[in-house]
N, C-alpha and C. Protein backbone atom coordinates (compact mmCIF):
# COMPACT_ATOMS: atom_id res chain seq x y z
N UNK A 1 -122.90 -24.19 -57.13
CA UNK A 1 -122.70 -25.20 -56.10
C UNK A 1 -122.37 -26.57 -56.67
N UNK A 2 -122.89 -27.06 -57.74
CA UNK A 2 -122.48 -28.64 -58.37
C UNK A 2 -121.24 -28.11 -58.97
N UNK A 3 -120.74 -27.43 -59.01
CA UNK A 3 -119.29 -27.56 -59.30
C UNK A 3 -118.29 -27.78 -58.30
N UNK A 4 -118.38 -27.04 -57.01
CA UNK A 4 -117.82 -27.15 -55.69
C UNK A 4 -117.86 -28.26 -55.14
N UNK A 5 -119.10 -29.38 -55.23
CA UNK A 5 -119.26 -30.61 -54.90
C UNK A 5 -119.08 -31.67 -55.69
N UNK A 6 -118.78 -31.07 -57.05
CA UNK A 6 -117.98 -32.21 -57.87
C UNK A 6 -116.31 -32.33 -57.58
N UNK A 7 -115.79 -30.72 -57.37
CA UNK A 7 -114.52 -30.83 -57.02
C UNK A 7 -114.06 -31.64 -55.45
N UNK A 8 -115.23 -31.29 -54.92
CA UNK A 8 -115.03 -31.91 -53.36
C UNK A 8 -115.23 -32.99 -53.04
N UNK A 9 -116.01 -33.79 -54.40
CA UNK A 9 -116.13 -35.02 -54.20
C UNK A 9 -114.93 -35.92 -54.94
N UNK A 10 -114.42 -35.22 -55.79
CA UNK A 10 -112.84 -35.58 -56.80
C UNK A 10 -111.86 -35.55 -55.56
N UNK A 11 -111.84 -35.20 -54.57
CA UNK A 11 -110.65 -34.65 -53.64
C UNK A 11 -110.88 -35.94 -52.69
N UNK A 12 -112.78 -35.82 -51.99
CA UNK A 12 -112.54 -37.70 -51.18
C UNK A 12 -112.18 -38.46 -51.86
N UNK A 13 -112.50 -38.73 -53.07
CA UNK A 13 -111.96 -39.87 -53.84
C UNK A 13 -110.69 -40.41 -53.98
N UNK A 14 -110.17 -39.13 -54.27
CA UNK A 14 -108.57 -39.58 -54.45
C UNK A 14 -107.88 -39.45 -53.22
N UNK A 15 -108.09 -39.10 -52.16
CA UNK A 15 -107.76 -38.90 -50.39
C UNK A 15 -108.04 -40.25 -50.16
N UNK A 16 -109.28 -40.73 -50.29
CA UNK A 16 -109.45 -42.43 -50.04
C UNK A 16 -108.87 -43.47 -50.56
N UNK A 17 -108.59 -43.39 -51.96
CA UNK A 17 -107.63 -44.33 -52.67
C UNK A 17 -106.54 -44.25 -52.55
N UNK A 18 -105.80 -42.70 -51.98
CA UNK A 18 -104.51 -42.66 -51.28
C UNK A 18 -104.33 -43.82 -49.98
N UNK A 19 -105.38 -43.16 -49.23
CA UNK A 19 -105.38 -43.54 -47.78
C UNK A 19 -105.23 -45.00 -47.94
N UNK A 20 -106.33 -45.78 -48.66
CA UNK A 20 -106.44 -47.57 -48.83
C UNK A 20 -104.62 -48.14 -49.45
N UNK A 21 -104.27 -47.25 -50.67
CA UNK A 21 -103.39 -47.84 -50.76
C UNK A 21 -102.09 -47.30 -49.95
N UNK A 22 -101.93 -46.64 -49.08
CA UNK A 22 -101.06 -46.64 -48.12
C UNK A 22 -101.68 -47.50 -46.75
N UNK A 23 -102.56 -47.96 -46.57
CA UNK A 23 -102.67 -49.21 -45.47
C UNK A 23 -102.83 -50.46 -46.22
N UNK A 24 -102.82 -50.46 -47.52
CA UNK A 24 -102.46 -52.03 -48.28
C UNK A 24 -100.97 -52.09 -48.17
N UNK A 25 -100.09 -51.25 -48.37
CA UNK A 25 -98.70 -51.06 -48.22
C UNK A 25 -98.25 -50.67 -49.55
N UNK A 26 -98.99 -50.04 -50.35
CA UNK A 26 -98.59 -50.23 -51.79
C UNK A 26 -97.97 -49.10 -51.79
N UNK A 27 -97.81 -47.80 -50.98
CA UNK A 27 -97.13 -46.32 -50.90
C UNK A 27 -95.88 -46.86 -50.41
N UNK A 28 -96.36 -47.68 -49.19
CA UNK A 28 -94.41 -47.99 -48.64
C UNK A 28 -93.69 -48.94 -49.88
N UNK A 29 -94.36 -49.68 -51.05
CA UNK A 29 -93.79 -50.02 -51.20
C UNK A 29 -92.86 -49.22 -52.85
N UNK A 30 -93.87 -48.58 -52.97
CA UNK A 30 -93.07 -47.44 -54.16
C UNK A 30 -92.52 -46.66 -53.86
N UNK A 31 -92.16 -45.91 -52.68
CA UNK A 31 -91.83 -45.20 -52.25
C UNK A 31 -89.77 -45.87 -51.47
N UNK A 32 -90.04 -47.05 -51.20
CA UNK A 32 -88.63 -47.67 -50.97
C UNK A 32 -88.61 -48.13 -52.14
N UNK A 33 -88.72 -48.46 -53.12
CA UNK A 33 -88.60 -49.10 -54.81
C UNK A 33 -88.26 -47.57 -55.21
N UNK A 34 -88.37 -46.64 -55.10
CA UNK A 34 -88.35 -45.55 -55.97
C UNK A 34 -87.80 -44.62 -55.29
N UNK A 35 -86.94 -44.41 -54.07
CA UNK A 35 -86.33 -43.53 -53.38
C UNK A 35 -85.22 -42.80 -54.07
N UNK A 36 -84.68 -43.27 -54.75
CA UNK A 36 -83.35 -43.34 -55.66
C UNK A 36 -83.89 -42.12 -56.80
N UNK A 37 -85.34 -41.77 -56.99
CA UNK A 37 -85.56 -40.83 -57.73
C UNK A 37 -85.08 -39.20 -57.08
N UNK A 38 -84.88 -39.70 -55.78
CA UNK A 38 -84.54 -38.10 -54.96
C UNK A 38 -83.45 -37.59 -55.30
N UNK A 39 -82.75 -38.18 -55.90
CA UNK A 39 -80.91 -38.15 -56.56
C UNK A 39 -80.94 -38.20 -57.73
N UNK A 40 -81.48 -38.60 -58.92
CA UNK A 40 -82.07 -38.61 -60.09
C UNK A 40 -82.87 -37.44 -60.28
N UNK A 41 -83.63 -36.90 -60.07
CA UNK A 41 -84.48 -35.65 -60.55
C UNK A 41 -83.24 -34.93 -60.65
N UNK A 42 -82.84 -34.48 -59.07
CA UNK A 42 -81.91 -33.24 -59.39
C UNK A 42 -80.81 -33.33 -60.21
N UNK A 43 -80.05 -34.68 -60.40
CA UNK A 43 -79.29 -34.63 -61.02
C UNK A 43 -79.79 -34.77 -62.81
N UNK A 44 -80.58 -35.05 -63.29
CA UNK A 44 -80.96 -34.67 -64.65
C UNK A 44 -81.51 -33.11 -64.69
N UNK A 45 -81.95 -32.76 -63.59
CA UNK A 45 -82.41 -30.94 -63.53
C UNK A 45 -81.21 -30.30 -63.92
N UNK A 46 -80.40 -30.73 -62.99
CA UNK A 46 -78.76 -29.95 -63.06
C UNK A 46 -78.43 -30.19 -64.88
N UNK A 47 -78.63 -30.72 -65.11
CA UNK A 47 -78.31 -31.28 -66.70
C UNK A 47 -79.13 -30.36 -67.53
N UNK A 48 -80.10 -30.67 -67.36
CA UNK A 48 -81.36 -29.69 -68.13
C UNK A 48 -80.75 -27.97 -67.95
N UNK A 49 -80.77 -27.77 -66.56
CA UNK A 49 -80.51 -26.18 -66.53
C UNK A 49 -78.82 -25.66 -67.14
N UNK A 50 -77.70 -26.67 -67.11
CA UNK A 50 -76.89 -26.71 -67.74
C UNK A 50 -76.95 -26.32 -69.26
N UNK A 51 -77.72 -27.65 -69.98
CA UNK A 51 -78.19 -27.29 -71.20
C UNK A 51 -79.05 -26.02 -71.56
N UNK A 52 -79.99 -25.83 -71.00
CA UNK A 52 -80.55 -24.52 -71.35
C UNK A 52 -79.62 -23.04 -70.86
N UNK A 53 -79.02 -23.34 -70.67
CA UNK A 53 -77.32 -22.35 -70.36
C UNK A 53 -77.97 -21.47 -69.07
N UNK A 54 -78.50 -21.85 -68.36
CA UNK A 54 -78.81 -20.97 -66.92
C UNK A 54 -77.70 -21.57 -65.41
N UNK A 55 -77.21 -22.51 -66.30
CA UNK A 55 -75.51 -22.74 -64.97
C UNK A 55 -74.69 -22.73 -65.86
N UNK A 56 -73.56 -22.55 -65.03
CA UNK A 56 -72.18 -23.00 -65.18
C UNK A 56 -71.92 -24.33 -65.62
N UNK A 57 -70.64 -24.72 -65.97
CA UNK A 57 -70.14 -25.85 -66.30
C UNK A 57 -69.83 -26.66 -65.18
N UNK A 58 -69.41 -26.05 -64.38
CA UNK A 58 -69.55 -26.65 -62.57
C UNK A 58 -70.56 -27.35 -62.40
N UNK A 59 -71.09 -27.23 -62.85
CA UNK A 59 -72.65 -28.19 -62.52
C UNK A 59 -72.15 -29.41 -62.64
N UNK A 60 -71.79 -29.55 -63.65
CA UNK A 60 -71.98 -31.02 -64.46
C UNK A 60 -71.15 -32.02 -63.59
N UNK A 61 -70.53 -31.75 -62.37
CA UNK A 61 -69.95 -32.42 -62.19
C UNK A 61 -70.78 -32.81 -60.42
N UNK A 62 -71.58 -32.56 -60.14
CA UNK A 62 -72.65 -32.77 -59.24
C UNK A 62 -73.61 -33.32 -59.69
N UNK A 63 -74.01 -33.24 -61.22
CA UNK A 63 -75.06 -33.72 -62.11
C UNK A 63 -74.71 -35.33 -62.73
N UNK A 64 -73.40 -35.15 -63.08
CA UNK A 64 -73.17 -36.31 -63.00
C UNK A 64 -73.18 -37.33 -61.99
N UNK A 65 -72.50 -36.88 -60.64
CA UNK A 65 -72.21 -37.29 -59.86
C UNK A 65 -73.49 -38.17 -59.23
N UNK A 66 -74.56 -37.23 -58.78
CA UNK A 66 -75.80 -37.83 -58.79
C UNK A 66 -76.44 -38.83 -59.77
N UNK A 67 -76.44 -38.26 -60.62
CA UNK A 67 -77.07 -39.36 -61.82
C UNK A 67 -76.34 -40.45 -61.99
N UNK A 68 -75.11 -40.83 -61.41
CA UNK A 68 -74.87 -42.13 -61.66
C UNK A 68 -74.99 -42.74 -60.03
N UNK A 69 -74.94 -42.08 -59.23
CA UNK A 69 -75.49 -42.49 -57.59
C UNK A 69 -77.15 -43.16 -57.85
N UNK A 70 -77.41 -42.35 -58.37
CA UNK A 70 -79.35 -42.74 -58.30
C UNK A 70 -79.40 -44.21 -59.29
N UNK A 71 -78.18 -44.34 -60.57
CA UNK A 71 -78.86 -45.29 -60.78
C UNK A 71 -78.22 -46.74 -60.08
N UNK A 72 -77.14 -46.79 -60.10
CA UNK A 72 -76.40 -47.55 -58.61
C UNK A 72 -77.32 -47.96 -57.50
N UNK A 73 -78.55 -46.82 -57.21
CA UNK A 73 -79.02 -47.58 -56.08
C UNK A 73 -80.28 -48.04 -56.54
N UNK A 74 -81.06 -47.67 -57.91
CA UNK A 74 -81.44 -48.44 -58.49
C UNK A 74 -81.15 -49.83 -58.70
N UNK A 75 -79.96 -50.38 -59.24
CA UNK A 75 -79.80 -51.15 -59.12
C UNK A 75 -79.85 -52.53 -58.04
N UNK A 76 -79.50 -51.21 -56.58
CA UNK A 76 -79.02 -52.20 -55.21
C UNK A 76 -80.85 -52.35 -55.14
N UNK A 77 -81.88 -51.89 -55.27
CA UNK A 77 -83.58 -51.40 -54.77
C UNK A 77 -83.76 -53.31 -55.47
N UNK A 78 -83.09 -53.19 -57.04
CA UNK A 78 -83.53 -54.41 -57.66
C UNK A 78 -83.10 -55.52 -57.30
N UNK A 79 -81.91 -55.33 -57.23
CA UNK A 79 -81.42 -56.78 -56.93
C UNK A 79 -80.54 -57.15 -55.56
N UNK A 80 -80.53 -56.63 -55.06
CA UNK A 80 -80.47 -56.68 -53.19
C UNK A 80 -79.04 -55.69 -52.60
N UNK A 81 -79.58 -55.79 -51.72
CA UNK A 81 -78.11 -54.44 -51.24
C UNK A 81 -77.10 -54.83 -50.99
N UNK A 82 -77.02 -56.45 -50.98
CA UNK A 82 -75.77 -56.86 -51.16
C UNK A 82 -74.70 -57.11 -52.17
N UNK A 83 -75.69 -56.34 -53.18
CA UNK A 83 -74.65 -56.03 -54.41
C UNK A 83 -73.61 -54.73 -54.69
N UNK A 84 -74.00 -53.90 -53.08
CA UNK A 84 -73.34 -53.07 -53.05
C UNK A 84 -71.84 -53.34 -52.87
N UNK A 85 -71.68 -54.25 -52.73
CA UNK A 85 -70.09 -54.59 -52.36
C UNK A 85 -69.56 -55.41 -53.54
N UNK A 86 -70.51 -55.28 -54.46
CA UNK A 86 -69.93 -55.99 -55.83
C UNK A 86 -69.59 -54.16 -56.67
N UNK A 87 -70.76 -53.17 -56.38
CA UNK A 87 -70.63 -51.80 -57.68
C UNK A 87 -70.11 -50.68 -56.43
N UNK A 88 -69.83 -50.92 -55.69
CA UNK A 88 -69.18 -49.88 -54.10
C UNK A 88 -68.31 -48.83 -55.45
N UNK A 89 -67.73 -49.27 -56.08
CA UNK A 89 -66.24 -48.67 -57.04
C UNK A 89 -67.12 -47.55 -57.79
N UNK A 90 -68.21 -47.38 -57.89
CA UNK A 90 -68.90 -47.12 -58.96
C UNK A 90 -69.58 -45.54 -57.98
N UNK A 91 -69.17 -45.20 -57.20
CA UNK A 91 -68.90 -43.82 -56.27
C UNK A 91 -67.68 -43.15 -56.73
N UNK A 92 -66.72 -43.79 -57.38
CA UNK A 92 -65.38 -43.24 -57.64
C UNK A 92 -65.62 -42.90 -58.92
N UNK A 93 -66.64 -43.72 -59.72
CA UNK A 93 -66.85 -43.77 -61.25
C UNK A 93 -67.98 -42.35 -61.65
N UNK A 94 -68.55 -42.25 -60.56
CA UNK A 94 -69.54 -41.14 -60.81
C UNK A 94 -68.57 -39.56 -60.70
N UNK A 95 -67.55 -39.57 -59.77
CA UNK A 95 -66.99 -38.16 -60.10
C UNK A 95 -66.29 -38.29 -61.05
N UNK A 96 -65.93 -39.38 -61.89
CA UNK A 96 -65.35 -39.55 -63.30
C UNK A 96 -66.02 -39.23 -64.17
N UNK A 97 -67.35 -39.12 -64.09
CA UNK A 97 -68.57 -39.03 -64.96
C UNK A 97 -68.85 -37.71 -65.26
N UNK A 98 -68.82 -37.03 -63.99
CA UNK A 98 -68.79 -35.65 -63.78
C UNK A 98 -67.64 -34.82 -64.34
N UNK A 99 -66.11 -35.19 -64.39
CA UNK A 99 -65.22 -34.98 -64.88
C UNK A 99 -65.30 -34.62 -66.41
N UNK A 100 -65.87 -36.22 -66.91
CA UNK A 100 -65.98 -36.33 -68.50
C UNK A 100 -67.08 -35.44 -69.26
N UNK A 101 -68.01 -35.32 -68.15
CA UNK A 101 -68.62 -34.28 -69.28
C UNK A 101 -68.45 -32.50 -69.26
N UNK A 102 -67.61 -32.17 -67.86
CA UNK A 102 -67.35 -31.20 -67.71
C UNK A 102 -66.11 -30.74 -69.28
N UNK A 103 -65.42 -31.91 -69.36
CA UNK A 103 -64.85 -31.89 -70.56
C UNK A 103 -64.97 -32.43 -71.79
N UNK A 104 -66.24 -32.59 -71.90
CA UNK A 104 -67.13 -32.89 -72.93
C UNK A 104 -67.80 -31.66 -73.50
N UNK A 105 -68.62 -31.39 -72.78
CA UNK A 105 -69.36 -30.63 -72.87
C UNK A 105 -69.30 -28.84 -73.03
N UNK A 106 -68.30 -28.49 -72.20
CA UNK A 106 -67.87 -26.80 -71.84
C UNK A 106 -66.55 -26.98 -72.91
N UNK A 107 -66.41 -26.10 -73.94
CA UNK A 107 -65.51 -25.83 -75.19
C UNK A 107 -64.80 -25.22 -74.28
N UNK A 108 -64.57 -24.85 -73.22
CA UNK A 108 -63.62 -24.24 -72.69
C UNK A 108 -62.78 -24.82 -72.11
N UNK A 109 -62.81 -25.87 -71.80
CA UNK A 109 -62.28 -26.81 -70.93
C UNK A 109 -60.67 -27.18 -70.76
N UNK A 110 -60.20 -27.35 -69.94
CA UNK A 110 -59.01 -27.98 -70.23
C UNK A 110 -58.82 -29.15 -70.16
N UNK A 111 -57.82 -30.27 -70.71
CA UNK A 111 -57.20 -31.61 -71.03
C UNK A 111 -57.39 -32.47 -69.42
N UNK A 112 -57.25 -31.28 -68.33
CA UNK A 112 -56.94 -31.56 -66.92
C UNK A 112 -58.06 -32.19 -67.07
N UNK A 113 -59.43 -32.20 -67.07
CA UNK A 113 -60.61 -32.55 -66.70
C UNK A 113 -60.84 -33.87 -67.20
N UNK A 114 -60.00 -34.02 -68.37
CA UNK A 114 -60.03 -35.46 -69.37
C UNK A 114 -59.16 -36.54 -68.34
N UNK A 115 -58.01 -35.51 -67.98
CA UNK A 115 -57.24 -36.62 -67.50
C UNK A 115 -57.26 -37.02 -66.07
N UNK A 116 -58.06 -36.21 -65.33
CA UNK A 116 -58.79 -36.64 -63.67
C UNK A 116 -59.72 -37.64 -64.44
N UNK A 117 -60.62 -37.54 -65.23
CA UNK A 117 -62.01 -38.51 -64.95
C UNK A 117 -61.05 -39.75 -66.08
N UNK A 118 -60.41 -39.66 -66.36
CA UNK A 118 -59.59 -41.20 -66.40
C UNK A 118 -58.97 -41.20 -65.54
N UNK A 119 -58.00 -41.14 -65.00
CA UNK A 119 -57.56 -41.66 -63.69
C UNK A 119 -58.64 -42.15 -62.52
N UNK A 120 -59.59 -41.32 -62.52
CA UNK A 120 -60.86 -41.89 -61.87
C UNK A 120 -61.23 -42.96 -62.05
N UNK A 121 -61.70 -42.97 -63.24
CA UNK A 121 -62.29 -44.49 -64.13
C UNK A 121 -61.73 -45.17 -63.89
N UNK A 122 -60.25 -45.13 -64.12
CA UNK A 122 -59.29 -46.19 -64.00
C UNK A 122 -59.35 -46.48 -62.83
N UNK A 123 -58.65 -46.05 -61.79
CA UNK A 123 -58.64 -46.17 -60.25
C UNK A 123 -60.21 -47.33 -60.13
N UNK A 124 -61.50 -46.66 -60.53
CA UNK A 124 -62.31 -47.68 -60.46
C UNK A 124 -62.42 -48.80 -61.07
N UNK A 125 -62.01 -48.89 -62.10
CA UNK A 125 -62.13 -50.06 -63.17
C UNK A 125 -61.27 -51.55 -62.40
N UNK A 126 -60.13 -50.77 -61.67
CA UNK A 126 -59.16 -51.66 -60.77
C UNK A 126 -59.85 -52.04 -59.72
N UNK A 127 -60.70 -51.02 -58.73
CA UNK A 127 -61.13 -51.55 -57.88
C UNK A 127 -62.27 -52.74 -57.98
N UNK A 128 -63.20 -52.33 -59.31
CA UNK A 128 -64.28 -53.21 -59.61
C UNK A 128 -63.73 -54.89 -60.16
N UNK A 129 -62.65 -54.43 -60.76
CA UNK A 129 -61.80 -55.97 -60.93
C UNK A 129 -61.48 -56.39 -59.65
N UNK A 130 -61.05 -56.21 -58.68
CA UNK A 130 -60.31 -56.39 -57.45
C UNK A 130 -61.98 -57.20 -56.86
N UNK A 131 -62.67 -56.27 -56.80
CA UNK A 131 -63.92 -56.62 -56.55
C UNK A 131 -64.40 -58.40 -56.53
N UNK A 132 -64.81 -57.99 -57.96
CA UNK A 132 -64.92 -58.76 -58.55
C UNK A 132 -64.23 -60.35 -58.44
N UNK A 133 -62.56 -60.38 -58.54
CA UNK A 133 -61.74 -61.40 -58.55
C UNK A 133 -62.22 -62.03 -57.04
N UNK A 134 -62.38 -60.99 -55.73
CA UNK A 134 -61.84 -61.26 -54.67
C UNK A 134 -63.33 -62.05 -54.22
N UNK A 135 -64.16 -61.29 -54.77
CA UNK A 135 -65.99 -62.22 -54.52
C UNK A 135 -66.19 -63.09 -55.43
N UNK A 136 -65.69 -62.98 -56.93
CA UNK A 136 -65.71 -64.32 -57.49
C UNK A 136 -64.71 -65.23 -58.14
N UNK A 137 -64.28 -64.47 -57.86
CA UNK A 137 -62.55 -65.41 -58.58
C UNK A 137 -62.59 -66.82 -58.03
N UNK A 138 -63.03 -67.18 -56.89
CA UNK A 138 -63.13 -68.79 -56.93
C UNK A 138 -63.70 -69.60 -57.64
N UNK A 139 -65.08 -68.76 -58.45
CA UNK A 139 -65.60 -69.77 -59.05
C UNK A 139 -64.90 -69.63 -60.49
N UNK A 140 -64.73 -68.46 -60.77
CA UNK A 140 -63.77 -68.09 -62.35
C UNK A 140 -62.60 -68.99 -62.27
N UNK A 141 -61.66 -69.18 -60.86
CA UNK A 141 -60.72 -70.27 -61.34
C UNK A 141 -61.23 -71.88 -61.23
N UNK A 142 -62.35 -72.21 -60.59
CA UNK A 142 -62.93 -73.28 -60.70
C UNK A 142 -63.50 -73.46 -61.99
N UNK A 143 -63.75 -72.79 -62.72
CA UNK A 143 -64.45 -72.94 -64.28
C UNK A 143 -63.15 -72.79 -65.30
N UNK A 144 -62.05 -72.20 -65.07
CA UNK A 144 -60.90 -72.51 -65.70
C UNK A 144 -60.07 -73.68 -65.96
N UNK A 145 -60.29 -74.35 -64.55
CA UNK A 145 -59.52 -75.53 -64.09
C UNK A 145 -60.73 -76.73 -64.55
N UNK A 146 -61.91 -76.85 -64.80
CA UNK A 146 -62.50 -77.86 -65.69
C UNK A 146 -62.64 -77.34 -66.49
N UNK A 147 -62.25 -76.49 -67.53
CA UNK A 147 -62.89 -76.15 -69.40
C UNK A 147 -60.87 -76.56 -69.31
N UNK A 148 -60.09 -76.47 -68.60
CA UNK A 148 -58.80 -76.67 -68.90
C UNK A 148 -58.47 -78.33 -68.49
N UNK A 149 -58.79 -79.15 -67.70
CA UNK A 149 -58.66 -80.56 -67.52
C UNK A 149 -59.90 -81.24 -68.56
N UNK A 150 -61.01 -80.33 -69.29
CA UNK A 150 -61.65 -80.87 -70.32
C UNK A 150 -60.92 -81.18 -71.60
N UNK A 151 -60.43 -80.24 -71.60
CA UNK A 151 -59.68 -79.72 -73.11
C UNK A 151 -58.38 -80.83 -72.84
N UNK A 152 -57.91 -81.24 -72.25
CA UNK A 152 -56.34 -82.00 -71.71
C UNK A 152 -57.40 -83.65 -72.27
N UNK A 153 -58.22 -83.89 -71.54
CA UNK A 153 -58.35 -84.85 -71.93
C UNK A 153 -59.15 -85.29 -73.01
N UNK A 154 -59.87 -84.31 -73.59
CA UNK A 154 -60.11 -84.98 -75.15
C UNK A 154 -59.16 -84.21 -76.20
N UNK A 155 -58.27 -83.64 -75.44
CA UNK A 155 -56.75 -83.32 -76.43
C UNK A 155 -55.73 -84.57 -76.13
N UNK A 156 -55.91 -85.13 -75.90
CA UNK A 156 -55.12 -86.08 -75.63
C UNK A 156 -53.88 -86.69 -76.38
N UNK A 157 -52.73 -86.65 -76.31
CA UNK A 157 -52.07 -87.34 -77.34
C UNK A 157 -52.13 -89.09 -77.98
N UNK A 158 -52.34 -89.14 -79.65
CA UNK A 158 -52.92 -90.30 -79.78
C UNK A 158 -51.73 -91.45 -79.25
N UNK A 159 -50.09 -91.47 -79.46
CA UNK A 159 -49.42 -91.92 -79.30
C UNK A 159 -48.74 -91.97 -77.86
N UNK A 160 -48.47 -92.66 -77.22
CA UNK A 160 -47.83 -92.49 -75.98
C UNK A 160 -46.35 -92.82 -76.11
């Protein structure tokens, strides 16, 4: 019997310190901080069972795909979701990801797989510049236009 009531008393314990810290808010708050692991597990599983040779090479391109989704929204969890419209491109970059290691990885592969997940990349690399220019390019040409009227005037010519 003191074994049954040590286990049963291990079970309120940790039922109560559940319970307290889900009405402190500390469950809601790891739980939205850490959602992004639901896309992350499977996609490093898919990797793992890949490597231990129990899938196909097909995998890798769902494995990738995920694993760069999960950390993307990692990112948006940290630093606000309005950075989604700065890494949005980076959905196009993950089936590139998937691409590259399908032809990385599987010796069987063909060149095709190399040359989709660059065109991918690329296609994204443009959009993330586009991005980029179109949300900050005002201040990039505002910092051009004084390091360039700096330089003019202590370049100055000595003679007029």
């Amino acid at each position: 019997m003191p074994r049954n009531s040590y286990a049963s008393g291990m079970f309120l314990l940790i039922f109560g310190i559940f319970i307290l810290l889900g009405k402190l808010g500390v469950i809601g708050f790891l739980i939205s901080l850490l959602w992004p692991a639901v896309l992350l597990i499977p996609g490093l599983l898919l990797h793992w069972l890949y490597f231990a040779r129990l899938l196909p090479s097909g995998m890798l391109i769902p494995a990738g795909m995920l694993t760069t989704y999960a950390l993307m929204f990692f990112f948006a969890n940290l630093f606000g979701w309005g950075m989604m419209k700065y890494i949005w491109p980076g959905f196009i970059f993950g089936a590139a990801v998937g691409f590259y290691e399908i032809y990385l990885f599987d010796r069987g592969s063909s060149r095709g797989f190399l040359m989709i997940s660059v065109i991918l990349a690329a296609v994204s690399a443009v959009f993330f510049g586009f991005t980029l220019l179109f949300g900050l390019g005002t201040y990039f040409i505002a910092f051009v236009l004084i390091i360039s009227g700096a330089v003019m005037i202590y370049r100055r010519q000595r003679v007029w």
